[in-house]
N, C-alpha and C. Protein backbone atom coordinates (compact mmCIF):
# COMPACT_ATOMS: atom_id res chain seq x y z
N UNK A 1 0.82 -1.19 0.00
CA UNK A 1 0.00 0.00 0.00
C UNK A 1 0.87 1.26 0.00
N UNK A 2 0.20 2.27 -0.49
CA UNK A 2 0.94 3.49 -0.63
C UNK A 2 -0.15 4.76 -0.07
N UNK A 3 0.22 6.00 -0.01
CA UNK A 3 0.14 7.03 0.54
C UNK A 3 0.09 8.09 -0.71
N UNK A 4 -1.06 8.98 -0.89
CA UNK A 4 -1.22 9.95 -1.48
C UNK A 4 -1.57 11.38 -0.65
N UNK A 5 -1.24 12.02 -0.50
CA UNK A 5 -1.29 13.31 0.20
C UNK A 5 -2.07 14.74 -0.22
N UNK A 6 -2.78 14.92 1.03
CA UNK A 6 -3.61 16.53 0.45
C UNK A 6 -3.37 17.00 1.41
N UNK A 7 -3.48 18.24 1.18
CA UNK A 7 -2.61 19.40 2.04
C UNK A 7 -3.72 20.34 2.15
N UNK A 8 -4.56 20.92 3.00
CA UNK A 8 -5.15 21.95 2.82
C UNK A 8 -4.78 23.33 3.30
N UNK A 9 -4.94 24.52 3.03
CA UNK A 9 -4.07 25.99 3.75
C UNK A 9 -5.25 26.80 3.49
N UNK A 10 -4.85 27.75 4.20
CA UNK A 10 -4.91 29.18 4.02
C UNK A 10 -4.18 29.96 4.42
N UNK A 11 -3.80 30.80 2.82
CA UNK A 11 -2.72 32.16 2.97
C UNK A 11 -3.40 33.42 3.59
N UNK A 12 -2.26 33.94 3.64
CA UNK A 12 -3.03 35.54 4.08
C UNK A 12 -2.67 36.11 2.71
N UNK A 13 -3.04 36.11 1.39
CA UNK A 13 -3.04 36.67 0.66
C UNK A 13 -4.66 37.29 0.44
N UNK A 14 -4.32 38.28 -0.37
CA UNK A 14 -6.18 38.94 -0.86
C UNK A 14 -6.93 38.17 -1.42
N UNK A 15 -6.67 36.90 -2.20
CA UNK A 15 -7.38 36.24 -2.89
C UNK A 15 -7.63 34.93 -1.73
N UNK A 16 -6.95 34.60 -1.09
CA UNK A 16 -7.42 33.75 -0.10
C UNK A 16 -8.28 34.13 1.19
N UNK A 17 -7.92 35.33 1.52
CA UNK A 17 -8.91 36.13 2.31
C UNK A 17 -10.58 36.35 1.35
N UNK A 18 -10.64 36.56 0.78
CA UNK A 18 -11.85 37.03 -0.28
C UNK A 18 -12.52 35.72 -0.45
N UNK A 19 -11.81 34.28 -0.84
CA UNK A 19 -12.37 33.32 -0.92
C UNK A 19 -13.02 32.85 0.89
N UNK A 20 -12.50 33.24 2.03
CA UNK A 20 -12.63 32.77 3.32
C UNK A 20 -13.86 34.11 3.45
N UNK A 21 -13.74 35.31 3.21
CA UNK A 21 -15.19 35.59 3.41
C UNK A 21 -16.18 35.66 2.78
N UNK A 22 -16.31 34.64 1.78
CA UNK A 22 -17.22 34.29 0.63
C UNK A 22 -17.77 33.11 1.31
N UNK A 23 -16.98 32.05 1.65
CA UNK A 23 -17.04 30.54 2.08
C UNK A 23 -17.32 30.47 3.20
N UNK A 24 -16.30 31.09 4.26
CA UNK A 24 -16.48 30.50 6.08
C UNK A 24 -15.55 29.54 6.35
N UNK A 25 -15.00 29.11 4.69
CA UNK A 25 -14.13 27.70 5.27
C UNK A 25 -12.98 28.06 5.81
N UNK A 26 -12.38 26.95 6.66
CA UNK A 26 -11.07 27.68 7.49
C UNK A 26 -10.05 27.37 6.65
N UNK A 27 -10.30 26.75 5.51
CA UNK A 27 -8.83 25.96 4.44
C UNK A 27 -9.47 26.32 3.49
N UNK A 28 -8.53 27.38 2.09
CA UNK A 28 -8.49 28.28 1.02
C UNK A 28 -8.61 27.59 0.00
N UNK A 29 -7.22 26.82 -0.02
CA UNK A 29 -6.40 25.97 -1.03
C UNK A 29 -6.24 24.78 -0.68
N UNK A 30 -5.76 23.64 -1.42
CA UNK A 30 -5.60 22.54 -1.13
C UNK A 30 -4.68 21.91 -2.31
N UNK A 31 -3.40 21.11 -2.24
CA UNK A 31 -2.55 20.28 -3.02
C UNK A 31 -2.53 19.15 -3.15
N UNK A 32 -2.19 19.10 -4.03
CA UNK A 32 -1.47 16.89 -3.74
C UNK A 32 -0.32 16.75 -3.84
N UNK A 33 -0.12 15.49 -2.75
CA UNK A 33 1.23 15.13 -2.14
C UNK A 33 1.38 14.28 -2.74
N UNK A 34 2.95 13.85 -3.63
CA UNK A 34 3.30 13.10 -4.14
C UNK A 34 4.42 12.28 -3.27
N UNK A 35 5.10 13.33 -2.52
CA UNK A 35 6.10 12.44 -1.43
C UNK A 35 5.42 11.81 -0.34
N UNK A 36 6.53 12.23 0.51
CA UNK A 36 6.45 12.02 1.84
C UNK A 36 5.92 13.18 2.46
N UNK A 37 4.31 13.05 2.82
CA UNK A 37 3.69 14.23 3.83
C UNK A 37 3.66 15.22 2.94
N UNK A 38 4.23 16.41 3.51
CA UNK A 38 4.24 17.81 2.88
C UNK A 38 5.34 17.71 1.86
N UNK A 39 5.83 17.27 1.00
CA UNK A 39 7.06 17.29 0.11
C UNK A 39 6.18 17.02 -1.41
N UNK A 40 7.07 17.38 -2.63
CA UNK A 40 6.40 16.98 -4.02
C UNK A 40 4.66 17.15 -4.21
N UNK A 41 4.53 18.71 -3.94
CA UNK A 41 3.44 19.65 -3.51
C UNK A 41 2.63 20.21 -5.16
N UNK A 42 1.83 19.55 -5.79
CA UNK A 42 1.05 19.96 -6.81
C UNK A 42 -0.20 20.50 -6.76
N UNK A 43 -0.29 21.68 -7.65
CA UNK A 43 -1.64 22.17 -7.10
C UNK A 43 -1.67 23.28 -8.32
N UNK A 44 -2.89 24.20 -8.70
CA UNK A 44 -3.05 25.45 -9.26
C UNK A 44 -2.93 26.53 -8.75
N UNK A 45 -1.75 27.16 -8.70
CA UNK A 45 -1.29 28.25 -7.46
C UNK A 45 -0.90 29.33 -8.41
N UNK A 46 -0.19 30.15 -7.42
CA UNK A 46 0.51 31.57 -8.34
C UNK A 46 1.67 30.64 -8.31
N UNK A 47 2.32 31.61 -10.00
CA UNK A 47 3.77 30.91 -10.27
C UNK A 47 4.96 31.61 -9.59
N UNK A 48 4.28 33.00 -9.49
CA UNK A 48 5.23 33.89 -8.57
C UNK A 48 4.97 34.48 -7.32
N UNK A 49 5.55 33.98 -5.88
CA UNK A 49 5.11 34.11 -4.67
C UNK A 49 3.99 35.29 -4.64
N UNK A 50 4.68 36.42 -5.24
CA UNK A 50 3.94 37.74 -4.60
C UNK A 50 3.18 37.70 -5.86
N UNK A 51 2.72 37.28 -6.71
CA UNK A 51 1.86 37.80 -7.68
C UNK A 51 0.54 36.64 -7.59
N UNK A 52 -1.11 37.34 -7.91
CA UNK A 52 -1.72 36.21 -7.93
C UNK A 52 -2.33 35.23 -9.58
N UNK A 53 -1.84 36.10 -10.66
CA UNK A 53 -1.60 35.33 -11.93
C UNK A 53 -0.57 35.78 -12.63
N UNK A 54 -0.09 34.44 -13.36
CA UNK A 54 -0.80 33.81 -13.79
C UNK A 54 -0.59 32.35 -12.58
N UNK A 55 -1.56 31.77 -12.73
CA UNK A 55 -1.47 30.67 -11.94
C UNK A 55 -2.04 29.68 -12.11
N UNK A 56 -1.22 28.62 -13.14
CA UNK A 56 -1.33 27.13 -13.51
C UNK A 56 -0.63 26.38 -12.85
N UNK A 57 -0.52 25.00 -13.35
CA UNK A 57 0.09 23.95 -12.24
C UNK A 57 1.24 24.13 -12.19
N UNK A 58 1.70 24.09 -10.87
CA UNK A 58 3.67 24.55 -10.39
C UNK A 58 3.42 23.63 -9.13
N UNK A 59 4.66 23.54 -8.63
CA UNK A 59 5.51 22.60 -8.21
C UNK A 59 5.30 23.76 -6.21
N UNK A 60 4.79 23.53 -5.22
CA UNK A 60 4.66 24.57 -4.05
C UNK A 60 5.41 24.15 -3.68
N UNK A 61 6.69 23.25 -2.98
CA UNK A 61 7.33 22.91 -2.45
C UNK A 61 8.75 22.97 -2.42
N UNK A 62 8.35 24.18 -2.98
CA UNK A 62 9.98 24.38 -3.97
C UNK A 62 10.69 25.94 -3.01
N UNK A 63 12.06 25.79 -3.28
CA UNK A 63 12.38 27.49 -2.55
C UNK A 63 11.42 28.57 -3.44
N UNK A 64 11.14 30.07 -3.15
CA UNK A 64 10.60 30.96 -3.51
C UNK A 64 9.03 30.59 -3.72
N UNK A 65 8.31 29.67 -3.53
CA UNK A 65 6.88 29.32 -3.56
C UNK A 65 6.53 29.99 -2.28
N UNK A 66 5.09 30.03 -2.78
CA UNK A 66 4.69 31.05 -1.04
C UNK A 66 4.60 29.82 0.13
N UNK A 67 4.81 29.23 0.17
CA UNK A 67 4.64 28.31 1.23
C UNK A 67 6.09 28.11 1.89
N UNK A 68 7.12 28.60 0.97
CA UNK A 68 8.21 28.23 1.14
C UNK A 68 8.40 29.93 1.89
N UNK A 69 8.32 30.84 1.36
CA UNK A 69 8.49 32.04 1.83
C UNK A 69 7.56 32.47 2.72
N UNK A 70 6.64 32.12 3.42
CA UNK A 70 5.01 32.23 4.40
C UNK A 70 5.07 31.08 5.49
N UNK A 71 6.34 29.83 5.99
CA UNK A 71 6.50 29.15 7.00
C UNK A 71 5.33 28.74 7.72
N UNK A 72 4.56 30.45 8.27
CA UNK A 72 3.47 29.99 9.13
C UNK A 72 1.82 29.98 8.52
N UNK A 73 2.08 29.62 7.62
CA UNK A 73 1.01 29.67 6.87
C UNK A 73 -0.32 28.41 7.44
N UNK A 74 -1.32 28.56 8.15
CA UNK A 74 -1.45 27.22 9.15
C UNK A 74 -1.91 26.01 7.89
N UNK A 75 -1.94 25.02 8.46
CA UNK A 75 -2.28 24.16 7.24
C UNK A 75 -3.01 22.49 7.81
N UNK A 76 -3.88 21.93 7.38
CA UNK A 76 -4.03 20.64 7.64
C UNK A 76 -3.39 19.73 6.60
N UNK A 77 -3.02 18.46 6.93
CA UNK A 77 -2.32 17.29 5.75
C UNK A 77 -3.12 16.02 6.76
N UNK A 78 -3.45 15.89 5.53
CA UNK A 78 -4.24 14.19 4.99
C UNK A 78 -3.65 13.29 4.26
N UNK A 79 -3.69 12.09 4.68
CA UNK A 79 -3.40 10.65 3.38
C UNK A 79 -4.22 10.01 3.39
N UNK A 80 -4.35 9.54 2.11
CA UNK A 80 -5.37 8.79 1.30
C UNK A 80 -4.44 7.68 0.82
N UNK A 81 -5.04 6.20 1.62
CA UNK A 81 -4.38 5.00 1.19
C UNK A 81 -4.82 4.79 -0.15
N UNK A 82 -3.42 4.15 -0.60
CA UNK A 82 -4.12 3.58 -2.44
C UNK A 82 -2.96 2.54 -2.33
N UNK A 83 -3.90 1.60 -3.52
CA UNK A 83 -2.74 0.94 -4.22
C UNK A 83 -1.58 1.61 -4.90
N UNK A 84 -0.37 0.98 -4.96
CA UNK A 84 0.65 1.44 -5.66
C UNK A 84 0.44 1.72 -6.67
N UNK A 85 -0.11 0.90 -7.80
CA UNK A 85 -0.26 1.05 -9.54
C UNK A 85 -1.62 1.94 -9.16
N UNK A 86 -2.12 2.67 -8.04
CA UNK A 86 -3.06 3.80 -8.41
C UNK A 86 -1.95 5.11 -8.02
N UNK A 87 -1.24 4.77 -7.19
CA UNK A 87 -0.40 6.25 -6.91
C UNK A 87 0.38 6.35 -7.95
N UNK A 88 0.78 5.33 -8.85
CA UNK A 88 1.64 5.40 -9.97
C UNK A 88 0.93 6.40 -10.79
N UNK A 89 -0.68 5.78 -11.15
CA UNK A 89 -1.28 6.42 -12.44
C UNK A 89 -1.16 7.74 -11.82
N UNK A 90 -1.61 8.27 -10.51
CA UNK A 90 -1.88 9.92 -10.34
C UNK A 90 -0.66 10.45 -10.51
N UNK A 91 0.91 9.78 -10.24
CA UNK A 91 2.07 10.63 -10.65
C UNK A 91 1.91 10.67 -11.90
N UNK A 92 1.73 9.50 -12.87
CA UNK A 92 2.25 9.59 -14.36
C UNK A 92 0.96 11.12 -14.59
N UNK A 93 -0.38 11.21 -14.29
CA UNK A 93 -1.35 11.95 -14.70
C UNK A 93 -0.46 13.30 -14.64
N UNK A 94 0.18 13.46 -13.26
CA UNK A 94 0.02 14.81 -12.51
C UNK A 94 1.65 15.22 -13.28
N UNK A 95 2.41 14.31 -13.54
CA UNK A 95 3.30 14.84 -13.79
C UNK A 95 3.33 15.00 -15.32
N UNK A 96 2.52 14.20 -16.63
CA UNK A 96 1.88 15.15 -17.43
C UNK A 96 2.04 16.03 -17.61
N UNK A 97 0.54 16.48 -16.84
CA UNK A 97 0.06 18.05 -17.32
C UNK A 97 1.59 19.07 -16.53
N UNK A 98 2.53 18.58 -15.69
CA UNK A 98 3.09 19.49 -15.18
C UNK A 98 4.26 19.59 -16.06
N UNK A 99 4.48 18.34 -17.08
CA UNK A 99 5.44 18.77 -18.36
C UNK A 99 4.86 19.66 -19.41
N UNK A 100 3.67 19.67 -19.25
CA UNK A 100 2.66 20.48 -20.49
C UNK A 100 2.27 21.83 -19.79
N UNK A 101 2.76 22.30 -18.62
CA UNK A 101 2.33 23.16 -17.10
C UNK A 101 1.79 24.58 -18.51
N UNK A 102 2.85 24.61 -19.28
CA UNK A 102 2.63 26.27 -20.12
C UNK A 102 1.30 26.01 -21.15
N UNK A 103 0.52 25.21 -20.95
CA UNK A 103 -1.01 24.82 -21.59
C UNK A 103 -1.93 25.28 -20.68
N UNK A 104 -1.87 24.88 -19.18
CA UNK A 104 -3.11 25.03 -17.85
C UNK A 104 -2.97 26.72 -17.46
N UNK A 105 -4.25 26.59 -17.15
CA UNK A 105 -4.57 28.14 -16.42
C UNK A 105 -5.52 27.82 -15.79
N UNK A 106 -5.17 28.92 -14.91
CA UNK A 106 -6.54 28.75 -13.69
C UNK A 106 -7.74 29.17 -14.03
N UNK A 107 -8.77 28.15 -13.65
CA UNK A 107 -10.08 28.95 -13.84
C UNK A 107 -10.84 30.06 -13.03
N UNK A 108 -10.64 31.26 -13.00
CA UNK A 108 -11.31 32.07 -12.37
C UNK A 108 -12.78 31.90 -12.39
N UNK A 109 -13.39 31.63 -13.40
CA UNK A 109 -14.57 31.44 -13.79
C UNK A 109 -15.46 30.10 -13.06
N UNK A 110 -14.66 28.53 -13.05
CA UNK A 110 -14.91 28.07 -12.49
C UNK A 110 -14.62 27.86 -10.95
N UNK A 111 -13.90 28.70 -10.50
CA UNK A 111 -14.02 28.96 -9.02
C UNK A 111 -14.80 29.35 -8.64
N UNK A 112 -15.53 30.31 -9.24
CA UNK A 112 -16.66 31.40 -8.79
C UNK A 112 -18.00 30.75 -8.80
N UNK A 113 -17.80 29.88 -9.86
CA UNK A 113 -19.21 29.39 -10.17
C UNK A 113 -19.29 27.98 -9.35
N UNK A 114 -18.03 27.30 -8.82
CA UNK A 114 -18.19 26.44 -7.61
C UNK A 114 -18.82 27.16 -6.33
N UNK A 115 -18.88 27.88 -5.91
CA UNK A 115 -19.27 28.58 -4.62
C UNK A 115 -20.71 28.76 -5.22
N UNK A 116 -21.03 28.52 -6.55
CA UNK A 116 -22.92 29.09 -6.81
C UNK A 116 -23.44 27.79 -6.94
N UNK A 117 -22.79 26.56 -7.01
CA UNK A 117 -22.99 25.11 -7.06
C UNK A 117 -23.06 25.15 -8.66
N UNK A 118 -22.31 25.73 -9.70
CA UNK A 118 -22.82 25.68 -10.72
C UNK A 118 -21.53 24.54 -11.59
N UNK A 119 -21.77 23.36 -12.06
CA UNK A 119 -20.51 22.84 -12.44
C UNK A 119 -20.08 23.33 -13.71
N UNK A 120 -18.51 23.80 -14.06
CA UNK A 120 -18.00 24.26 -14.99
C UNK A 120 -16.57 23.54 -15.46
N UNK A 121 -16.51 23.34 -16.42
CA UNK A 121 -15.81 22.72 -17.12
C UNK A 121 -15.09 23.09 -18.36
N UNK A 122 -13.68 23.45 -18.29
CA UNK A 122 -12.89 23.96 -19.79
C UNK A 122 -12.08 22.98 -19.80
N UNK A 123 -11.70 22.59 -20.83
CA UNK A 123 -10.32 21.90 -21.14
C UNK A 123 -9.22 22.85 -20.98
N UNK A 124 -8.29 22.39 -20.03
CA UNK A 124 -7.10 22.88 -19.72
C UNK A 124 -7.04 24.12 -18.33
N UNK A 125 -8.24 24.31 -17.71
CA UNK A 125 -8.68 25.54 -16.72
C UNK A 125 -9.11 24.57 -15.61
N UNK A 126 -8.29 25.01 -14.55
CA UNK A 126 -8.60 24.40 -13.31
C UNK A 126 -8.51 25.17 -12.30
N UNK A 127 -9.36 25.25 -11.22
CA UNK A 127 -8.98 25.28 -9.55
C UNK A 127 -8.27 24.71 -8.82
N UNK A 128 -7.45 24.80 -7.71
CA UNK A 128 -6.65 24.42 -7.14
C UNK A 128 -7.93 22.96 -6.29
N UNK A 129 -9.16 23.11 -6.23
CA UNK A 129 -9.62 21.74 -5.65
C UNK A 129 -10.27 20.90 -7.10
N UNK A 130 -10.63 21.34 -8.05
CA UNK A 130 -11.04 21.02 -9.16
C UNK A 130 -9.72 19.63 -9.76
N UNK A 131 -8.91 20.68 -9.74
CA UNK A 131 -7.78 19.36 -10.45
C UNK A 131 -7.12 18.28 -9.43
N UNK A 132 -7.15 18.70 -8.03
CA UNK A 132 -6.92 17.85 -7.30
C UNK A 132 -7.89 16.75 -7.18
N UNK A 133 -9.34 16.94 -6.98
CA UNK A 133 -10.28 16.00 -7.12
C UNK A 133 -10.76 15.44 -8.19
N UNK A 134 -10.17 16.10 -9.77
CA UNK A 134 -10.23 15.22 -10.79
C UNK A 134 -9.34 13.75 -10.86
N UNK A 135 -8.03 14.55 -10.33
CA UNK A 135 -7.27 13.67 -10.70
C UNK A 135 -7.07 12.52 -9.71
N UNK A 136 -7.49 12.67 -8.86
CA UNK A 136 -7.76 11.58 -7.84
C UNK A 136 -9.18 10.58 -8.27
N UNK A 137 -10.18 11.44 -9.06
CA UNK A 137 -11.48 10.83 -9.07
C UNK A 137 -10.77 9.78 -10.60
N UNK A 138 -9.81 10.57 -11.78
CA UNK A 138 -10.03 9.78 -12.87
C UNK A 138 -8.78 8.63 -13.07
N UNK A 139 -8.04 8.38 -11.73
CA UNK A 139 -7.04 7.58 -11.62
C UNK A 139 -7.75 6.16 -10.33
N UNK A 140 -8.66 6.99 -10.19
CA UNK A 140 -9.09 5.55 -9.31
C UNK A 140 -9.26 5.94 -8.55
N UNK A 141 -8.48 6.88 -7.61
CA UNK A 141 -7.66 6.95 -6.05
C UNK A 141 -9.09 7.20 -5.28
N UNK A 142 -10.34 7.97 -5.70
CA UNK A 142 -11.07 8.62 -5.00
C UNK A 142 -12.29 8.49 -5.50
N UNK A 143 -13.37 8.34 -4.74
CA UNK A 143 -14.71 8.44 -5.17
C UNK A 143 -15.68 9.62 -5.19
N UNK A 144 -15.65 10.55 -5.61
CA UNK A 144 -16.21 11.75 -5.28
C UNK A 144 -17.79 11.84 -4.98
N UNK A 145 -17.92 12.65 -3.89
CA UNK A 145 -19.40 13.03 -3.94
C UNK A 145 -20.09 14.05 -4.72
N UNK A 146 -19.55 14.58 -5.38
CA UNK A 146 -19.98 15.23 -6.38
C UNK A 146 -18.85 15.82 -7.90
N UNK A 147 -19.34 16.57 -8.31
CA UNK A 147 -18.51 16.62 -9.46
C UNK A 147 -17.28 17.74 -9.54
N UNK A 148 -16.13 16.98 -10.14
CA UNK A 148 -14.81 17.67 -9.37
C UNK A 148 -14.96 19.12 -9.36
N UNK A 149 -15.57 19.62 -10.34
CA UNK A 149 -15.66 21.16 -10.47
C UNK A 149 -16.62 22.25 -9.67
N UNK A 150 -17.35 21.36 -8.47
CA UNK A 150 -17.80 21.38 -7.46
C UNK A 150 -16.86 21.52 -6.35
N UNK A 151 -16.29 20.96 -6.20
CA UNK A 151 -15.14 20.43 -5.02
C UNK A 151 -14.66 21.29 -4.01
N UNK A 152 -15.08 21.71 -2.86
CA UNK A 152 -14.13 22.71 -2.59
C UNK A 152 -12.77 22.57 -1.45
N UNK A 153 -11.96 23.06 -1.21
CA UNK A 153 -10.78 22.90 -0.43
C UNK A 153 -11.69 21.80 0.84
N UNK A 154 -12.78 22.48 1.59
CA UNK A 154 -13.42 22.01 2.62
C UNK A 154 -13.97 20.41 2.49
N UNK A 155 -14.62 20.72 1.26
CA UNK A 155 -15.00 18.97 0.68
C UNK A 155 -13.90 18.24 1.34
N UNK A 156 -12.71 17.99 0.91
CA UNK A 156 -11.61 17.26 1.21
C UNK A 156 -11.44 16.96 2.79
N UNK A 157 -11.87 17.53 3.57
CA UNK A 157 -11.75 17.71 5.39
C UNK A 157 -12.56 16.60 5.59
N UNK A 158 -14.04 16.31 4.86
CA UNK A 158 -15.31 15.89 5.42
C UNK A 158 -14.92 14.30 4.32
N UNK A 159 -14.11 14.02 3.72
CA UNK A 159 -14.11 12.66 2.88
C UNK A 159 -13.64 11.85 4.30
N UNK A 160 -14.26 10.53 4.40
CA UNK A 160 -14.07 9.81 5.18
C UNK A 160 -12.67 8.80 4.67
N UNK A 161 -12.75 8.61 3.65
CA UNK A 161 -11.09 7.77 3.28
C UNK A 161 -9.82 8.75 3.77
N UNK A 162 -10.14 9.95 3.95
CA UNK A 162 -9.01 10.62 4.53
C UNK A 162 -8.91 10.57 5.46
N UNK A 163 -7.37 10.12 6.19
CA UNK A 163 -7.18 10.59 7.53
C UNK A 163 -5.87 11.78 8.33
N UNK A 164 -6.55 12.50 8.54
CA UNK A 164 -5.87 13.66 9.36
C UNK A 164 -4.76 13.45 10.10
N UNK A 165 -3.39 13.92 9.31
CA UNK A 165 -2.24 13.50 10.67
C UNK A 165 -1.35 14.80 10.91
N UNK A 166 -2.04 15.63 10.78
CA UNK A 166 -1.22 16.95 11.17
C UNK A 166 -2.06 18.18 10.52
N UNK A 167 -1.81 19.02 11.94
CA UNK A 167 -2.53 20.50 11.79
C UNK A 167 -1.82 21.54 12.36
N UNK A 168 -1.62 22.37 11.46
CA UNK A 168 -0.52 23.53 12.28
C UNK A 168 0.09 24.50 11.25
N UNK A 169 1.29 25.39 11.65
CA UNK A 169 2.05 25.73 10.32
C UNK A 169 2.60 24.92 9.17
N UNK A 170 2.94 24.91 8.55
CA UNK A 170 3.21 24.46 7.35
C UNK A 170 4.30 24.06 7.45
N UNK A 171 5.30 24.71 8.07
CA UNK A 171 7.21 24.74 8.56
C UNK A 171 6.73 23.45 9.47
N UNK A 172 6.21 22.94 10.04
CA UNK A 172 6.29 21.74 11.32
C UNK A 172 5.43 20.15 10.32
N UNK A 173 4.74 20.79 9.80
CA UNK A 173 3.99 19.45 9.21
C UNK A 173 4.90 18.29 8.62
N UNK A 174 4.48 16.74 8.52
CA UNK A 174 5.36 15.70 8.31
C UNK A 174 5.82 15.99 6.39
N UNK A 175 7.61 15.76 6.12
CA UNK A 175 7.81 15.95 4.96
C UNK A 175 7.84 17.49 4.83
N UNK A 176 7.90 18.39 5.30
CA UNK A 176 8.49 19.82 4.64
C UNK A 176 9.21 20.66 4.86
N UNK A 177 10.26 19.77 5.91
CA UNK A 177 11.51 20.22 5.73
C UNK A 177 12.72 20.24 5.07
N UNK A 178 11.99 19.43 3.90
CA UNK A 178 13.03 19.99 2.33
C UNK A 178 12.59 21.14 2.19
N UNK A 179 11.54 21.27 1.83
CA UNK A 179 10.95 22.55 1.56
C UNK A 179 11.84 23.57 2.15
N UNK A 180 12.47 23.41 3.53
CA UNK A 180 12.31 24.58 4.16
C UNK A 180 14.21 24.60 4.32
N UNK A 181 14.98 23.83 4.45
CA UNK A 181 16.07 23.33 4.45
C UNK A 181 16.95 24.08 2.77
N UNK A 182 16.03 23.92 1.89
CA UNK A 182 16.40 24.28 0.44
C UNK A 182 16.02 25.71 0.68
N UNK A 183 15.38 25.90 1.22
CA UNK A 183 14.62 27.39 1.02
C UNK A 183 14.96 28.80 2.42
N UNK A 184 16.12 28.25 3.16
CA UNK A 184 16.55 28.91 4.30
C UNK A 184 16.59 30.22 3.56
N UNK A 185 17.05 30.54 2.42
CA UNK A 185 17.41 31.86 2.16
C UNK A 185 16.45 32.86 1.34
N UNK A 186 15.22 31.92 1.49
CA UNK A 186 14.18 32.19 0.62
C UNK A 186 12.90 32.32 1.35
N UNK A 187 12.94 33.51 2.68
CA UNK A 187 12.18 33.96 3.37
C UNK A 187 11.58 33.11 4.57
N UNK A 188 12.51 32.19 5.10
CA UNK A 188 12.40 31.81 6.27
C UNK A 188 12.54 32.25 7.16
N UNK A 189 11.54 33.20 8.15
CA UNK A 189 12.35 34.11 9.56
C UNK A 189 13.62 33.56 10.14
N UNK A 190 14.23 34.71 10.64
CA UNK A 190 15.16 34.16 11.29
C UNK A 190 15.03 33.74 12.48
N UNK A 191 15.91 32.53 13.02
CA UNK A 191 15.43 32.13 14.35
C UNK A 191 14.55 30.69 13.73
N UNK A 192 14.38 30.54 13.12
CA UNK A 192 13.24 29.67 12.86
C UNK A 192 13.75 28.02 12.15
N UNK A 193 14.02 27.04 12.56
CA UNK A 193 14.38 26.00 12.06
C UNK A 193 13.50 24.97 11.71
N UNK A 194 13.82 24.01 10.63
CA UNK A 194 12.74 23.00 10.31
C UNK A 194 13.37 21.65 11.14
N UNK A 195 12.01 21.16 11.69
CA UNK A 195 12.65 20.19 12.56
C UNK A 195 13.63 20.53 13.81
């Protein structure tokens, strides 16, 4: 058996604030974990910390990602048991579209219209819970209760195949102290160590 990982957050950026007083939910965003815990971090984010587009699929776990530069960013992490040849298919899927990354864009459109329950669908336009719950729903890994373009960060809290093994900053969670180890010089307070 193997281990697939979701990460849920909320930034203090304007667009994550705006989505939290639209919603109520306490988690913005949400990724998939390809490593260990918090490590090999995929998701529809900004490509550049401080900017909020353009923002298609990138790699969060990396130095200069806001997660990497934002430490206390609070966060929950979940794993979702799978078979191996299913965690295989969601890498071969995820890592795909992340060789094709200059094709995807975020859907603004279908974000908005998830919060009206309205399902929306483009080829190549995703939400940061949209493509996470596709790609879990069309590799096997996950059974969805509704349709991925529905999905929201919160959905993911309330799935019962998930189980919860860490809640806190982002700098302490299991697996992201590569993240943070690679990224000492890349807005980690000082004073502040991983692990």
């Amino acid at each position: 058996m193997s281990y697939i990982y979701i990460i849920l957050t909320r930034s203090n950026t304007v667009y994550s604030r705006l989505i939290h007083a639209v919603t109520g939910d306490k988690y913005t965003h949400v990724s998939l974990g390809l490593g260990d815990g918090a490590s090999e971090l995929y998701s529809f984010s900004r490509k550049r910390a401080h900017l909020p587009l353009p923002s298609p699929i990138v790699r969060e776990d990396v130095p200069g990602s806001y997660l990497a530069r934002h430490p206390d960013t609070p966060c929950a992490l979940y794993r979702l048991r799978v078979d191996a040849s299913i965690k295989e298919s969601v890498r071969r899927r995820v890592e795909t579209m992340y060789e094709r990354r200059e094709h995807y864009h975020y859907s603004l459109i279908g974000a908005a219209l998830c919060k009206l329950d309205i399902a929306h669908e483009r080829a190549e336009h995703y939400f940061c819970s949209q493509f996470v719950a596709e790609v879990l729903s069309k590799c096997g890994a996950l059974e969805l209760p509704k349709s991925a373009s529905l999905m929201r960060p919160a959905d993911f809290a309330a799935l019962p195949e998930l189980e919860k093994i860490y809640a806190g900053p982002v700098i302490h969670a299991p697996g992201a102290e590569d993240m943070y180890m690679k990224g000492a010089s890349h807005g980690q307070p000082e004073g502040v160590r991983a692990f």
